[in-house]
C-alpha atoms as a PDB file:
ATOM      1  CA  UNK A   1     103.782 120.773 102.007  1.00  0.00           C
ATOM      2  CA  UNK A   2     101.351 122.761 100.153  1.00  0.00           C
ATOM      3  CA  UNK A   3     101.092 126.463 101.634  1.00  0.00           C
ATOM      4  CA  UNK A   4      97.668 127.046 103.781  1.00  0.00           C
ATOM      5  CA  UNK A   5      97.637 123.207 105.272  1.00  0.00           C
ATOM      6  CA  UNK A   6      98.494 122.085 108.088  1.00  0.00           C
ATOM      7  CA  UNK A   7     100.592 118.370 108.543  1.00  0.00           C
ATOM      8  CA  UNK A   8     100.369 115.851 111.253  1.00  0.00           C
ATOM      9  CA  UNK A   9     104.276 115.972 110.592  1.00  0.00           C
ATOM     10  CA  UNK A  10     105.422 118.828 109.457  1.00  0.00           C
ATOM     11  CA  UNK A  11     107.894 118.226 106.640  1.00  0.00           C
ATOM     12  CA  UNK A  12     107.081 115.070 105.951  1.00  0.00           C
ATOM     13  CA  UNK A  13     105.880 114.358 102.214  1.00  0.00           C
ATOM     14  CA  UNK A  14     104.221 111.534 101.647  1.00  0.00           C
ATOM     15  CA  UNK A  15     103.891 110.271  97.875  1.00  0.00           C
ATOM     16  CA  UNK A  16     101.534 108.517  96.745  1.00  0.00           C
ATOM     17  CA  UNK A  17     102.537 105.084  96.815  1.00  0.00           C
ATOM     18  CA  UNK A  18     102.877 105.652 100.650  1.00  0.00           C
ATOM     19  CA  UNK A  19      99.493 106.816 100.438  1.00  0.00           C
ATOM     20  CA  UNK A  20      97.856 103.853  98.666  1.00  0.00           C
ATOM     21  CA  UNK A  21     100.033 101.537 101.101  1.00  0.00           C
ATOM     22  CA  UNK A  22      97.971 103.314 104.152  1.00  0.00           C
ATOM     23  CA  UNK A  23      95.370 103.075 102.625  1.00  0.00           C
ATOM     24  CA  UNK A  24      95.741  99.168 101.325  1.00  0.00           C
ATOM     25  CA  UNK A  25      93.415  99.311  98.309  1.00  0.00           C
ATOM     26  CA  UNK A  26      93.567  95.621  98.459  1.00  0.00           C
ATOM     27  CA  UNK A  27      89.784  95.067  96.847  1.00  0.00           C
ATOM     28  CA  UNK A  28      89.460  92.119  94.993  1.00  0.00           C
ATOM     29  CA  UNK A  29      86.070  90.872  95.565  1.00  0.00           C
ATOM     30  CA  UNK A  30      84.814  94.548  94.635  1.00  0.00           C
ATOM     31  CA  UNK A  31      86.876  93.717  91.211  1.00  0.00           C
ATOM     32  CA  UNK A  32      85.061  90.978  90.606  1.00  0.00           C
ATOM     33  CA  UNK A  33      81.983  92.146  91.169  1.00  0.00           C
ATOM     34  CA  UNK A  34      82.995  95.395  88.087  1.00  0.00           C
ATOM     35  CA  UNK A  35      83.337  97.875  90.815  1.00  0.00           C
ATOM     36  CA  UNK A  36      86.193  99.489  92.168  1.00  0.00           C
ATOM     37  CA  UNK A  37      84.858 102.057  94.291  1.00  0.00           C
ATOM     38  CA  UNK A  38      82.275  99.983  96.041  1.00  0.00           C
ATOM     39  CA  UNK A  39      81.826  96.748  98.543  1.00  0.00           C
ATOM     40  CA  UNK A  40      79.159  94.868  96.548  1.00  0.00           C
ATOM     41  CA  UNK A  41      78.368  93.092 100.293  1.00  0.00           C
ATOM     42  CA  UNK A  42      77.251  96.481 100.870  1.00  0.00           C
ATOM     43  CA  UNK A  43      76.337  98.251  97.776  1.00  0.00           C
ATOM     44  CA  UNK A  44      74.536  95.939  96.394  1.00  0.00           C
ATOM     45  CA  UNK A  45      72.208  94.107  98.640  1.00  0.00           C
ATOM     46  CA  UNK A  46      70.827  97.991  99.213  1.00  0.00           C
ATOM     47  CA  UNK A  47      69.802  98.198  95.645  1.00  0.00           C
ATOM     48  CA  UNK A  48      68.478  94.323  95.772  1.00  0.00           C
ATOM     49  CA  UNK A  49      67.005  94.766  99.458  1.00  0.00           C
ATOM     50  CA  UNK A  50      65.238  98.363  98.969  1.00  0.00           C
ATOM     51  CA  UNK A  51      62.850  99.323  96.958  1.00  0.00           C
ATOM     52  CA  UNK A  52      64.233 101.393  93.814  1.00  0.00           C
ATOM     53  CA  UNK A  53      63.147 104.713  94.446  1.00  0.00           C
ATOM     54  CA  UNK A  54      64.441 104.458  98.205  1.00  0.00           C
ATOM     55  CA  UNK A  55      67.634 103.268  96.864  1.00  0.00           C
ATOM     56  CA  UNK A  56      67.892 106.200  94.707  1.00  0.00           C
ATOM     57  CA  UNK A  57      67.065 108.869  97.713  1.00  0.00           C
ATOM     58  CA  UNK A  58      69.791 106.961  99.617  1.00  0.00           C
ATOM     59  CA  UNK A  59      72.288 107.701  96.798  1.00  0.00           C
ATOM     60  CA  UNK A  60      70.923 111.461  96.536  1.00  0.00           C
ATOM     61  CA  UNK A  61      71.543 111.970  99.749  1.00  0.00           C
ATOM     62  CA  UNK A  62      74.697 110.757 100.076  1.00  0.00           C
ATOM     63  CA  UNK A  63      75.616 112.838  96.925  1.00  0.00           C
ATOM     64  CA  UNK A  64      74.334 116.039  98.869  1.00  0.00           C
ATOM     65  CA  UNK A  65      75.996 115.008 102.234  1.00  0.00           C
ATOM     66  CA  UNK A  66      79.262 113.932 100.427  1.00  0.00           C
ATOM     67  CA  UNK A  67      78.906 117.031  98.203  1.00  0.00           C
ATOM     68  CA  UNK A  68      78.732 119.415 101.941  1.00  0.00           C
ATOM     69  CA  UNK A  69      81.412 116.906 103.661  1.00  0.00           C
ATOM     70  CA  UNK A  70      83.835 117.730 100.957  1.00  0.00           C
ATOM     71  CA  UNK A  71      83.461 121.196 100.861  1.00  0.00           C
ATOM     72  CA  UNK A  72      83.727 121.377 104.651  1.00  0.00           C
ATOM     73  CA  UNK A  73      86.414 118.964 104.926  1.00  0.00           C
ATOM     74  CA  UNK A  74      88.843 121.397 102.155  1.00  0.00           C
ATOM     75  CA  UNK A  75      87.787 124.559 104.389  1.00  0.00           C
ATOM     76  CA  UNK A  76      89.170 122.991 106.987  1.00  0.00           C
ATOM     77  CA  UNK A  77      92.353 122.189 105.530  1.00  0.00           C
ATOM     78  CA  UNK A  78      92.916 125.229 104.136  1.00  0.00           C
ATOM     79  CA  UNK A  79      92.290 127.090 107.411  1.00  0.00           C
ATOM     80  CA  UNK A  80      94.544 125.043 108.761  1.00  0.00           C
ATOM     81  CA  UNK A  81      92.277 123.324 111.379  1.00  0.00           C
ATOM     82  CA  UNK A  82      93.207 119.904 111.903  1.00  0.00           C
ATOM     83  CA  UNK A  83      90.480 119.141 114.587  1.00  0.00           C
ATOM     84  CA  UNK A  84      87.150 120.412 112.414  1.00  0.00           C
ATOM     85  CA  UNK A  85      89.436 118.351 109.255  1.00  0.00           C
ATOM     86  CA  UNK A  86      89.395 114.835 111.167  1.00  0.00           C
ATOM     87  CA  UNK A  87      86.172 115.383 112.276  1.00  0.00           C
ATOM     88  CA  UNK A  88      85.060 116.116 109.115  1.00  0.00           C
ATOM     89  CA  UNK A  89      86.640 113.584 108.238  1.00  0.00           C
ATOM     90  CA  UNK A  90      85.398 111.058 110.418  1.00  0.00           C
ATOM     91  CA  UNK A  91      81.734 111.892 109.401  1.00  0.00           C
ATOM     92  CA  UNK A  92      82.784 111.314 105.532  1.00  0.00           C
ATOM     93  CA  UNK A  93      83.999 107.664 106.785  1.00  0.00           C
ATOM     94  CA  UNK A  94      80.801 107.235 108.722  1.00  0.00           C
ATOM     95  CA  UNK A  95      78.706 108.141 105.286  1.00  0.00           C
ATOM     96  CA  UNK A  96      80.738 105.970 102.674  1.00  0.00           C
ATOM     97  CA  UNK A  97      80.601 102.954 105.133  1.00  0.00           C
ATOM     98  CA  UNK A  98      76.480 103.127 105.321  1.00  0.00           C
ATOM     99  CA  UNK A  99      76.442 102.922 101.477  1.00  0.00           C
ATOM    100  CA  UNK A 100      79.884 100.384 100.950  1.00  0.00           C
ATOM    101  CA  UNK A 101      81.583 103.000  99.504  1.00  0.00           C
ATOM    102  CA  UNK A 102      85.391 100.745 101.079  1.00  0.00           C
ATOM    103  CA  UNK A 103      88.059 103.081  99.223  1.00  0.00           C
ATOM    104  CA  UNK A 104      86.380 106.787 100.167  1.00  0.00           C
ATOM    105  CA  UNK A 105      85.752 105.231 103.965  1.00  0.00           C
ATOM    106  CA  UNK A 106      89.182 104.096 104.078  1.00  0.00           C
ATOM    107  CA  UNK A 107      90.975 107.141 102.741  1.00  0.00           C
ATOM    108  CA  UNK A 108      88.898 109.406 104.980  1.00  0.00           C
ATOM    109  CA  UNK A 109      89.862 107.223 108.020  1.00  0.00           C
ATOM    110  CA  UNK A 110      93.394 107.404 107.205  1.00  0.00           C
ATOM    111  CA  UNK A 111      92.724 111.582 106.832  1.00  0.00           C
ATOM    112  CA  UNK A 112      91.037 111.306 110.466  1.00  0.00           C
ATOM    113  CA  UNK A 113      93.867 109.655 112.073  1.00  0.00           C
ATOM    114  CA  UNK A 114      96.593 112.327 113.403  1.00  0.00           C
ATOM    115  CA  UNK A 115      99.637 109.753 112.957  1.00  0.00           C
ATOM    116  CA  UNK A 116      99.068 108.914 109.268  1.00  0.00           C
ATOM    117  CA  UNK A 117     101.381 112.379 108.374  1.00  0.00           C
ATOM    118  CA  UNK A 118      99.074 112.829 105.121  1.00  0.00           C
ATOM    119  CA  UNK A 119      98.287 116.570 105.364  1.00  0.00           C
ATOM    120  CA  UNK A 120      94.984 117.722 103.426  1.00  0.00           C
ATOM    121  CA  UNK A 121      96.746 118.916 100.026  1.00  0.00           C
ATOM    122  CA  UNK A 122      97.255 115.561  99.772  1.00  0.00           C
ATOM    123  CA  UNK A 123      94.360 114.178 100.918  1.00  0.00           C
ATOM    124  CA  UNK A 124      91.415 116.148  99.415  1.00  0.00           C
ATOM    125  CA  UNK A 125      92.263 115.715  95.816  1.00  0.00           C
ATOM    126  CA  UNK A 126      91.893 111.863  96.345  1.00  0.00           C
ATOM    127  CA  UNK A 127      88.640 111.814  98.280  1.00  0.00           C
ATOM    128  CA  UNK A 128      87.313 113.574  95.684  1.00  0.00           C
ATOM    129  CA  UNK A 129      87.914 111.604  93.456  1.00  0.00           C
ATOM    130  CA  UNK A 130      87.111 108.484  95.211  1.00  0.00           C
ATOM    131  CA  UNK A 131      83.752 110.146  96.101  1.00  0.00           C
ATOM    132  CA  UNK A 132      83.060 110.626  92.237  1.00  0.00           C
ATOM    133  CA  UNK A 133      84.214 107.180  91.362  1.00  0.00           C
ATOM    134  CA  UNK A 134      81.370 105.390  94.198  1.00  0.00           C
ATOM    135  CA  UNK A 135      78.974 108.434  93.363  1.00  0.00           C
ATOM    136  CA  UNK A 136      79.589 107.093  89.932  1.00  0.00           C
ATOM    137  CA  UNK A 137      79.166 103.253  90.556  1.00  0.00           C
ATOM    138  CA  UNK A 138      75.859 103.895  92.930  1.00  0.00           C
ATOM    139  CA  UNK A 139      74.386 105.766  89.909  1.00  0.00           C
ATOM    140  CA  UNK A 140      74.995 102.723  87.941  1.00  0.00           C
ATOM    141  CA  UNK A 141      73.294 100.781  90.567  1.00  0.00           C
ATOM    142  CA  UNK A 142      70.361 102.944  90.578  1.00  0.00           C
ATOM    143  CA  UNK A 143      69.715 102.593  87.908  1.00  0.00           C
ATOM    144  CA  UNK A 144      69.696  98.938  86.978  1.00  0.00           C
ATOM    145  CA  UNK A 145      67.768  98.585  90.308  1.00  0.00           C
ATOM    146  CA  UNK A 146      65.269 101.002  88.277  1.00  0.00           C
ATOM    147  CA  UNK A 147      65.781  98.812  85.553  1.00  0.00           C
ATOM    148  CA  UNK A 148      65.449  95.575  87.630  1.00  0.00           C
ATOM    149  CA  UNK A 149      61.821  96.700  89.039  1.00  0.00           C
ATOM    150  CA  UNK A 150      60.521  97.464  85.308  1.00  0.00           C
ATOM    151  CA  UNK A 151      61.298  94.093  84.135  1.00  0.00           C
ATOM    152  CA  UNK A 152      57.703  91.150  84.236  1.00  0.00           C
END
């Protein structure tokens, strides 16, 4: 355990593979769709259903929300309060499901949940990146709903 973070189960370490089984990153239809980070179900029919410059606020503002969340959720951890941390938490999982963003909802419901043992050391390094990697893949969908609208 990392010094300044708490643990469900204190010294318990968790490694990654036990992480990614929690987590089941079982995806296959967002393979086959390109995307990783992203339920197309989801993802996409917001850039096909909305027009493209609401699509793109969406995706702005769930870059500044995810941006705050993130921050907030590692002050947490590091202060070592596991309430305001799941709760955090919990509101991260609320904002990745509204946009399809499966692997950053599921990994911040597994940090919400006080019997997974994954303290926040562990946890904040990977919803970061997993936040990147659908902050990345929305971009892309921006913009070839931008794209989309421009075409006759």
């Amino acid at each position: 355990m990392t010094a300044g973070y708490g643990s469900a189960r204190p010294g318990h370490n968790v490694s990654l593979h036990e992480l990614y089984l929690t987590i089941d990153h079982r995806c296959g239809k967002c393979d086959a769709w390109g995307v990783s980070a992203l339920d197309p179900s989801i993802a996409e029919q917001l850039a096909q259903d909305l027009p493209p410059e609401d699509f793109r606020r969406i995706v702005e503002t769930f870059e500044d929300d995810l941006g705050r969340l993130a921050a907030e959720l590692e002050r947490a951890g590091l202060a070592g309060s596991l309430d305001a941390y799941r709760r955090v938490a919990h509101s991260l999982a609320g904002a990745a499901a509204a946009v399809g963003a499966v692997m950053l909802e599921r990994t911040a419901r597994v940090a919400m949940d006080p019997r997974s043992g994954m303290p926040p050391a562990q946890m904040v390094p990977i919803i970061r990146a997993q936040a990147a990697a659908a902050l990345q893949e929305l971009a892309v969908l921006a913009a070839r709903a931008g794209d989309d609208s421009a075409a006759p």
